[in-house]
N, C-alpha and C. Protein backbone atom coordinates (compact mmCIF):
# COMPACT_ATOMS: atom_id res chain seq x y z
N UNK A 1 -70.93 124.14 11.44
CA UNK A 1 -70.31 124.20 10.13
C UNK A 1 -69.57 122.88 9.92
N UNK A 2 -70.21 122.12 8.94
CA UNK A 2 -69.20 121.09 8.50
C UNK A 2 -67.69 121.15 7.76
N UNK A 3 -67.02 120.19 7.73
CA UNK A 3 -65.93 120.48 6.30
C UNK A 3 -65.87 119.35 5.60
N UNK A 4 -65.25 119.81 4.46
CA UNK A 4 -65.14 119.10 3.27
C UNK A 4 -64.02 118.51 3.06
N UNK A 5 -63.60 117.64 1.92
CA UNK A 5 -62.53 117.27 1.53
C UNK A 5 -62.19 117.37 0.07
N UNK A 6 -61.07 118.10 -0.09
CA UNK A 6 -61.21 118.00 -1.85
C UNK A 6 -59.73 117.00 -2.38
N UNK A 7 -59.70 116.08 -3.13
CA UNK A 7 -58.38 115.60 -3.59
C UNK A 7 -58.19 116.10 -5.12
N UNK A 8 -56.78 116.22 -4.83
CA UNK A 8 -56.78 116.81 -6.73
C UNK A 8 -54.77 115.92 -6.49
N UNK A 9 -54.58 116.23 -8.04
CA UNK A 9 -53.33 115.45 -8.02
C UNK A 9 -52.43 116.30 -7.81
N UNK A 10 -51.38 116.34 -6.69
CA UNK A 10 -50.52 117.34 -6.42
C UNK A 10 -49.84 118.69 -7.51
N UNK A 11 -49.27 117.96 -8.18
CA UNK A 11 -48.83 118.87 -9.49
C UNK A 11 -49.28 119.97 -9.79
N UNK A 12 -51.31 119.52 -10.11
CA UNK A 12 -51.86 120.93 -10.62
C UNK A 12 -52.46 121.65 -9.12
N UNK A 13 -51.59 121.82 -8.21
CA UNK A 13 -51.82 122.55 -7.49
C UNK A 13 -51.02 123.60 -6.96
N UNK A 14 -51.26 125.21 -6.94
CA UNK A 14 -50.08 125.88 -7.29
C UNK A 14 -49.85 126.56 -5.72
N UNK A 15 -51.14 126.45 -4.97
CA UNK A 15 -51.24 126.94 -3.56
C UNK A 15 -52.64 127.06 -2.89
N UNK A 16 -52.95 127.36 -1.51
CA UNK A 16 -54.28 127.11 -0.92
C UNK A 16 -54.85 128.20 -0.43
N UNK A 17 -55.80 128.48 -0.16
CA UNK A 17 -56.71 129.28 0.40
C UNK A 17 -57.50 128.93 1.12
N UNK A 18 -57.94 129.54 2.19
CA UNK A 18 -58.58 128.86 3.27
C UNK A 18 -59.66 129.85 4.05
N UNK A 19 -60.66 130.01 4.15
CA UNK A 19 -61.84 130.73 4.73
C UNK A 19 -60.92 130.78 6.22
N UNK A 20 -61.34 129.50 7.04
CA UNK A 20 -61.23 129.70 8.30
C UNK A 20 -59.68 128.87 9.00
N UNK A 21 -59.30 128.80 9.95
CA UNK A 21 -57.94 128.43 10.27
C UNK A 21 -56.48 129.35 10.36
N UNK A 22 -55.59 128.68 10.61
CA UNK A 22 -54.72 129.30 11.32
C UNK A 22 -53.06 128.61 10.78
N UNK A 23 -52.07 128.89 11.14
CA UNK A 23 -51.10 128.62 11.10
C UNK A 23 -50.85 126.81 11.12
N UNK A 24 -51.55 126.38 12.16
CA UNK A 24 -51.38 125.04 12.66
C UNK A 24 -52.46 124.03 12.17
N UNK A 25 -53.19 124.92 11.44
CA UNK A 25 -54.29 123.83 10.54
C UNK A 25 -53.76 123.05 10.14
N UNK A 26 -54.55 121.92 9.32
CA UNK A 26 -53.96 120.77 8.69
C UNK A 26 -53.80 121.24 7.23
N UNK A 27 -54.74 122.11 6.37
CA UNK A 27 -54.08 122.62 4.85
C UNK A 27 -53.26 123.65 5.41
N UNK A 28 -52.79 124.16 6.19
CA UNK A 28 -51.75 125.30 6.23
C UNK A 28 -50.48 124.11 6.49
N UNK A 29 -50.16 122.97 7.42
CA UNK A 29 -49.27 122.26 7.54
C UNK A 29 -49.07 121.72 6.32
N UNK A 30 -49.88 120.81 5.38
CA UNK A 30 -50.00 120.36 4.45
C UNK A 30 -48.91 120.97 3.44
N UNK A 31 -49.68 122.60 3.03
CA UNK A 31 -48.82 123.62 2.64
C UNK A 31 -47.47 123.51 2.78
N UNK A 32 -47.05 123.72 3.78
CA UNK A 32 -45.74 123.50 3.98
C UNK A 32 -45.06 122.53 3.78
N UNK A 33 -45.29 121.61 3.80
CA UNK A 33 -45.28 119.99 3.40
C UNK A 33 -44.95 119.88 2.33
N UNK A 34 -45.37 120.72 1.40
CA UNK A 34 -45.38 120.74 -0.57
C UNK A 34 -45.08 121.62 -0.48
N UNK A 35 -44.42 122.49 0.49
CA UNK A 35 -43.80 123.83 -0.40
C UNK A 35 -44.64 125.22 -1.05
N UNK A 36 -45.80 124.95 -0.78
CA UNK A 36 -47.20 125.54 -1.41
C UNK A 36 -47.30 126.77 -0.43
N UNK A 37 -47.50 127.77 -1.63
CA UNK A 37 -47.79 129.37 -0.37
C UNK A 37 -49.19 128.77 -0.29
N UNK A 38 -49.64 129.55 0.90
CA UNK A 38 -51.13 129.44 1.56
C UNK A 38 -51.49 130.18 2.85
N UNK A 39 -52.08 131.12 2.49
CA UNK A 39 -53.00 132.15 3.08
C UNK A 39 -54.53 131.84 3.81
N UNK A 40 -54.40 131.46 5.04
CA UNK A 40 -55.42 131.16 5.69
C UNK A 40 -56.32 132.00 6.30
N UNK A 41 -57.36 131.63 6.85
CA UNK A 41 -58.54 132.80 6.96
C UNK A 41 -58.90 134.05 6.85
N UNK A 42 -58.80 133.76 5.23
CA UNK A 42 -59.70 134.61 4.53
C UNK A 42 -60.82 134.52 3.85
N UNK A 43 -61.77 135.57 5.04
CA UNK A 43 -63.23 136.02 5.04
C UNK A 43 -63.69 136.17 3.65
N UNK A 44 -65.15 135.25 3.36
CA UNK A 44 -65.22 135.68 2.28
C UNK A 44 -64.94 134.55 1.09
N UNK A 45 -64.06 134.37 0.89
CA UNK A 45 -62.93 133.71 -0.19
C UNK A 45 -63.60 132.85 -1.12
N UNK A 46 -64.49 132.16 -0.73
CA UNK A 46 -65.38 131.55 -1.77
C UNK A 46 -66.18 132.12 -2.64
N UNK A 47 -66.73 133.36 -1.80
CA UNK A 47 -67.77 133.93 -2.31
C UNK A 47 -67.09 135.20 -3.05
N UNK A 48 -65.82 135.76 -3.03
CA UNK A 48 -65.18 136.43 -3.94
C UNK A 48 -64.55 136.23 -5.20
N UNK A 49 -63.63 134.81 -4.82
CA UNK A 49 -63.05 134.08 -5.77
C UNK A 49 -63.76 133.41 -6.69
N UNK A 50 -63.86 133.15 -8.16
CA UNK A 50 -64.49 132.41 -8.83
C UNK A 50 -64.06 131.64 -9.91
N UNK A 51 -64.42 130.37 -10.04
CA UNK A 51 -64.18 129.09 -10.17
C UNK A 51 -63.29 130.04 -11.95
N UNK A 52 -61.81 129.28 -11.81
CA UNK A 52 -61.01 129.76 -13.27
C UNK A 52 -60.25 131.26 -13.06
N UNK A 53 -60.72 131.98 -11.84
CA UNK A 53 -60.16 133.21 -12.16
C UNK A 53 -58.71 133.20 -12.05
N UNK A 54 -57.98 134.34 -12.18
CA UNK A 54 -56.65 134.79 -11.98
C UNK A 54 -56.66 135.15 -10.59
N UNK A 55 -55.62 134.46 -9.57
CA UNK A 55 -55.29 135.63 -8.81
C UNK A 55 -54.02 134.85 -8.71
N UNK A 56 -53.04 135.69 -7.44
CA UNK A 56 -51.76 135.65 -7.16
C UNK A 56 -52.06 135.97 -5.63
N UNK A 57 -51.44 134.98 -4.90
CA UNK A 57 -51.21 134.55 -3.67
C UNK A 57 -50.02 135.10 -2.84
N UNK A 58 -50.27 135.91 -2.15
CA UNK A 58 -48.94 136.20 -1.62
C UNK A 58 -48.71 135.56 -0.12
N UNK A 59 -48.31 134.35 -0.17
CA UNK A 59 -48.03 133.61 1.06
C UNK A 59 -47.72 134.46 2.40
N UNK A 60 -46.54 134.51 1.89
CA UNK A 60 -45.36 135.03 3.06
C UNK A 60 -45.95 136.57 3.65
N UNK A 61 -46.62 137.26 2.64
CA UNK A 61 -47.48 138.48 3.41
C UNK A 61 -48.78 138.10 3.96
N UNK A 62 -49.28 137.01 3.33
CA UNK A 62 -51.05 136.81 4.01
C UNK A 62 -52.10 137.30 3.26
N UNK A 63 -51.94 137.68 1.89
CA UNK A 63 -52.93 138.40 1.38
C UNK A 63 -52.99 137.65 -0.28
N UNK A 64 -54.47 137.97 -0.60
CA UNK A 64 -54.85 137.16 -2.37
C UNK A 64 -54.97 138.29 -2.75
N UNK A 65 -54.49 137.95 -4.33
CA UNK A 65 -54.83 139.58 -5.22
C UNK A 65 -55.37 139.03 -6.16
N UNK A 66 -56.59 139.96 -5.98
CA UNK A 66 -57.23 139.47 -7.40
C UNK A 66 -57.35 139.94 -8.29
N UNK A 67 -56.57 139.17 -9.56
CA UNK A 67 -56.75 139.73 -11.40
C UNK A 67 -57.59 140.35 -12.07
């Protein structure tokens, strides 16, 4: 499995999601870095989530809700 890189301009970014990784990843550190909730490996996540939708991130519990 390869990875990717995405850049976007900090601002419009409200928090992360992450298929695979852990606490000590580099977008979960990152996260913290900016203050950004972010919920890491969760199964799935691409293929649930879709490009514009609503959801709400609940960092500090570990879980996405989707709108």
């Amino acid at each position: 499995m390869g990875s990717s890189t995405a850049v976007m301009p900090p601002d419009s970014v409200a928090g992360l999601i992450t298929e695979v990784g852990g606490r000590m990843t580099h977008g979960a550190v990152i996260a913290r870095e900016y203050g950004l909730p972010a919920v890491v490996g969760v199964e799935g996540a691409t293929s649930r989530i879709r490009d514009g939708q609503r959801i709400r991130l609940h960092g500090s519990a570990g879980y996405v809700e989707l709108l």
